[in-house]
C-alpha atoms as a PDB file:
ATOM      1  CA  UNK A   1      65.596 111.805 104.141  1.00  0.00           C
ATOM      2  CA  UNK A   2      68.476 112.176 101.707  1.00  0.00           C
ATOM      3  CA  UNK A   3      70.138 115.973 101.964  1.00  0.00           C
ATOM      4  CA  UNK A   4      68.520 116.869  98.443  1.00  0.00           C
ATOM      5  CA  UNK A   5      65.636 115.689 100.003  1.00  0.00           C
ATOM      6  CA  UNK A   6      65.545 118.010 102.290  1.00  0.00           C
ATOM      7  CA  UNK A   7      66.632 121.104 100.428  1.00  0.00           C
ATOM      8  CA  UNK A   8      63.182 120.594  98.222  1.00  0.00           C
ATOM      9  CA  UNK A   9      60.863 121.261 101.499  1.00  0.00           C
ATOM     10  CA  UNK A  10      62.967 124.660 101.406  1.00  0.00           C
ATOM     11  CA  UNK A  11      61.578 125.612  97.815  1.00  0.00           C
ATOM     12  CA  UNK A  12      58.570 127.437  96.886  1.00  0.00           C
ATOM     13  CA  UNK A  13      57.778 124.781  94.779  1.00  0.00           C
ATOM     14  CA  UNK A  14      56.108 121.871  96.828  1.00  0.00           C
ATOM     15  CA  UNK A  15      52.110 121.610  97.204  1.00  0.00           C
ATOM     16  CA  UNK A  16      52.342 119.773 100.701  1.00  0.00           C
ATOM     17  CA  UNK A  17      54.759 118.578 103.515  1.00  0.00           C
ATOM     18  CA  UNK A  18      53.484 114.936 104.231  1.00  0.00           C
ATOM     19  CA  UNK A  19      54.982 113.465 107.226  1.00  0.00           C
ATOM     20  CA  UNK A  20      54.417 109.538 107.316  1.00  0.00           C
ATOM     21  CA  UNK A  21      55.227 106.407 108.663  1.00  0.00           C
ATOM     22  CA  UNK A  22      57.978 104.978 106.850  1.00  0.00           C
ATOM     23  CA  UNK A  23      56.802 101.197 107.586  1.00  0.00           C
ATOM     24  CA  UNK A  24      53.173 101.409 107.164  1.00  0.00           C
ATOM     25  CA  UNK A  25      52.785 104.822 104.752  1.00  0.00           C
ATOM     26  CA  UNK A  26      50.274 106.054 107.558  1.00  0.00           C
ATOM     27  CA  UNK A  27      50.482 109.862 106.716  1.00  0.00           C
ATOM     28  CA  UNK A  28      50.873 111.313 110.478  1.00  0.00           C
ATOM     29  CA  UNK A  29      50.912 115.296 109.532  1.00  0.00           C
ATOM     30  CA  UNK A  30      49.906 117.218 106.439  1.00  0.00           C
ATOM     31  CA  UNK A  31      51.153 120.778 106.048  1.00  0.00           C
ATOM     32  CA  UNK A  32      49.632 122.927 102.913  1.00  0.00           C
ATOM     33  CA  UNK A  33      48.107 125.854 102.168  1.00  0.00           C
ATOM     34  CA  UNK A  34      45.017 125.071 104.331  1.00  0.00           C
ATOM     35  CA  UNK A  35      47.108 124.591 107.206  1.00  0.00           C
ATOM     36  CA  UNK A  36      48.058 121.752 109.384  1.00  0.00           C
ATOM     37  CA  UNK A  37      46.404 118.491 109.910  1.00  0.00           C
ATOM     38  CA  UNK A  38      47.992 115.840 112.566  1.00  0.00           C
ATOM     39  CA  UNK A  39      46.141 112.480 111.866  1.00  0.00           C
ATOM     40  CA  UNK A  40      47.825 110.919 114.516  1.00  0.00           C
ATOM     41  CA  UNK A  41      46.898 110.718 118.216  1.00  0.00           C
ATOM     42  CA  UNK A  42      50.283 109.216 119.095  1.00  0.00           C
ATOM     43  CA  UNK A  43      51.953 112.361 117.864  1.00  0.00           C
ATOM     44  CA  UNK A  44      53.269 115.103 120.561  1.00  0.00           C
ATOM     45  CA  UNK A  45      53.434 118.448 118.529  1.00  0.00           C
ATOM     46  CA  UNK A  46      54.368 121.303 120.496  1.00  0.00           C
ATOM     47  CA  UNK A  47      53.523 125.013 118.201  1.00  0.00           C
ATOM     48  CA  UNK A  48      55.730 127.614 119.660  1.00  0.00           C
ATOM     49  CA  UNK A  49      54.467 131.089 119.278  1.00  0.00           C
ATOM     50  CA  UNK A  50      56.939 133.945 119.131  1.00  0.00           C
ATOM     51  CA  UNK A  51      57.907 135.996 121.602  1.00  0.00           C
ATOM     52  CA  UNK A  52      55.848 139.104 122.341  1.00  0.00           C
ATOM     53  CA  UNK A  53      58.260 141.385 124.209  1.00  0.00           C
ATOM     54  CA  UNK A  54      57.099 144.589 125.878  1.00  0.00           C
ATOM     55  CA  UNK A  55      60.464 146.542 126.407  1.00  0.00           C
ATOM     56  CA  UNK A  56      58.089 149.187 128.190  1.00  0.00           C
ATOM     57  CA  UNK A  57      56.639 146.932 130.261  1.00  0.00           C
ATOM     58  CA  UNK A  58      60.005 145.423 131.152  1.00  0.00           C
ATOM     59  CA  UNK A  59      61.049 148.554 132.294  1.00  0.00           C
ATOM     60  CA  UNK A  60      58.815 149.157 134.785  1.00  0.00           C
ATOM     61  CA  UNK A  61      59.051 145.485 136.427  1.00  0.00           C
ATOM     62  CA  UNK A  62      63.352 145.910 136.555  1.00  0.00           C
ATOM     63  CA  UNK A  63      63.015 149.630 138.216  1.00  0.00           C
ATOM     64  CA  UNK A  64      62.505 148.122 141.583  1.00  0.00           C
ATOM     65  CA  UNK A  65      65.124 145.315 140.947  1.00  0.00           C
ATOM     66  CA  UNK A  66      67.848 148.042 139.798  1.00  0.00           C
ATOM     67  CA  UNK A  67      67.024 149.949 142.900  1.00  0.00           C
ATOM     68  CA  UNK A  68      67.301 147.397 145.240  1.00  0.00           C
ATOM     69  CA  UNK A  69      70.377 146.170 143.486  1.00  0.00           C
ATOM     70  CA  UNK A  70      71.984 149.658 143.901  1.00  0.00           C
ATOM     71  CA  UNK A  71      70.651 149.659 147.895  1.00  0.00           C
ATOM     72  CA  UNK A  72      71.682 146.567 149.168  1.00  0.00           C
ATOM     73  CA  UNK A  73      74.778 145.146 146.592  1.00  0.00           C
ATOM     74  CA  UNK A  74      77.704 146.690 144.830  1.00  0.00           C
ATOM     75  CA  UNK A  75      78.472 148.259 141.483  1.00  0.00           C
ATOM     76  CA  UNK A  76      80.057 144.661 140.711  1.00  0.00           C
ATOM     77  CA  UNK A  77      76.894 142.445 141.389  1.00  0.00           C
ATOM     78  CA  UNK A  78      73.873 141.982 139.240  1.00  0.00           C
ATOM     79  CA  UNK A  79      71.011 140.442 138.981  1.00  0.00           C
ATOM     80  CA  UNK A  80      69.771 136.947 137.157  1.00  0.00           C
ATOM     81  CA  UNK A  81      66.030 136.187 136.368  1.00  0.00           C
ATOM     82  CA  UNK A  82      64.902 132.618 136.326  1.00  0.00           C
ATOM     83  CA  UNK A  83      61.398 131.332 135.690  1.00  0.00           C
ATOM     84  CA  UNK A  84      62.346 129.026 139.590  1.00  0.00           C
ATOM     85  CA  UNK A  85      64.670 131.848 141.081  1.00  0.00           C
ATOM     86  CA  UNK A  86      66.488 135.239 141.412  1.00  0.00           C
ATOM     87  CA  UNK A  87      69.887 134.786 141.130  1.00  0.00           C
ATOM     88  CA  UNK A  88      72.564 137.665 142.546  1.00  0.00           C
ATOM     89  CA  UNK A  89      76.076 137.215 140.756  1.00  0.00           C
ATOM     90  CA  UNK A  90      79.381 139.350 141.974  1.00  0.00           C
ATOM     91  CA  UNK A  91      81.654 139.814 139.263  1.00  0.00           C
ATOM     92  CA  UNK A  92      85.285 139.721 140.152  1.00  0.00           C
ATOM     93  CA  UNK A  93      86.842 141.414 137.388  1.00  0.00           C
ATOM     94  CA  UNK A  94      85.164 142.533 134.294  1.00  0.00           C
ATOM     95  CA  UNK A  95      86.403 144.564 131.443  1.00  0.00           C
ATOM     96  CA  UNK A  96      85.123 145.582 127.659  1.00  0.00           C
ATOM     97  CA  UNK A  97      86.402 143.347 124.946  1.00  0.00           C
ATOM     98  CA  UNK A  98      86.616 146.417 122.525  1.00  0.00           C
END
């Protein structure tokens, strides 16, 4: 796809997005105004939803973190949340950059 190319699927002025095999023409998705269609079972599409974040609900799972943190560390540590592991990090000097 050339850059012009590409600035066209940007526009409001296209009736479809047809992605296709460039060697046989096999059309492998079709975007529109009805919605998607994949036509290919060799394709691995992935839709990503937005994120949904509850700052209330965050709140009240980090209150028992911030505790402990303030317990058991010092003012210099804090905490790290992984989806595989809690991470505690001491930082050795920090200051504001403003």
């Amino acid at each position: 796809m050339r850059k012009d190319e590409s600035l066209k699927i940007l526009s409001n002025d296209w009736k479809e997005l047809i992605v296709e095999d460039q060697k046989t023409k096999e059309k492998l998705v079709i975007i529109n105004s009805d919605g998607v269609e994949i036509t290919s079972s060799d394709l691995n599409i992935r839709l990503v939803p937005k994120a949904r974040i509850n700052t209330d609900e965050l709140k009240v799972l980090a209150k028992p973190l911030q505790e402990y943190l303030t317990s058991h560390f010092n003012p210099m540590c804090s905490v790290v949340v992984d989806v595989d592991r809690v991470t505690v990090v001491s930082k050795e000097l920090s200051t504001p950059t403003d």
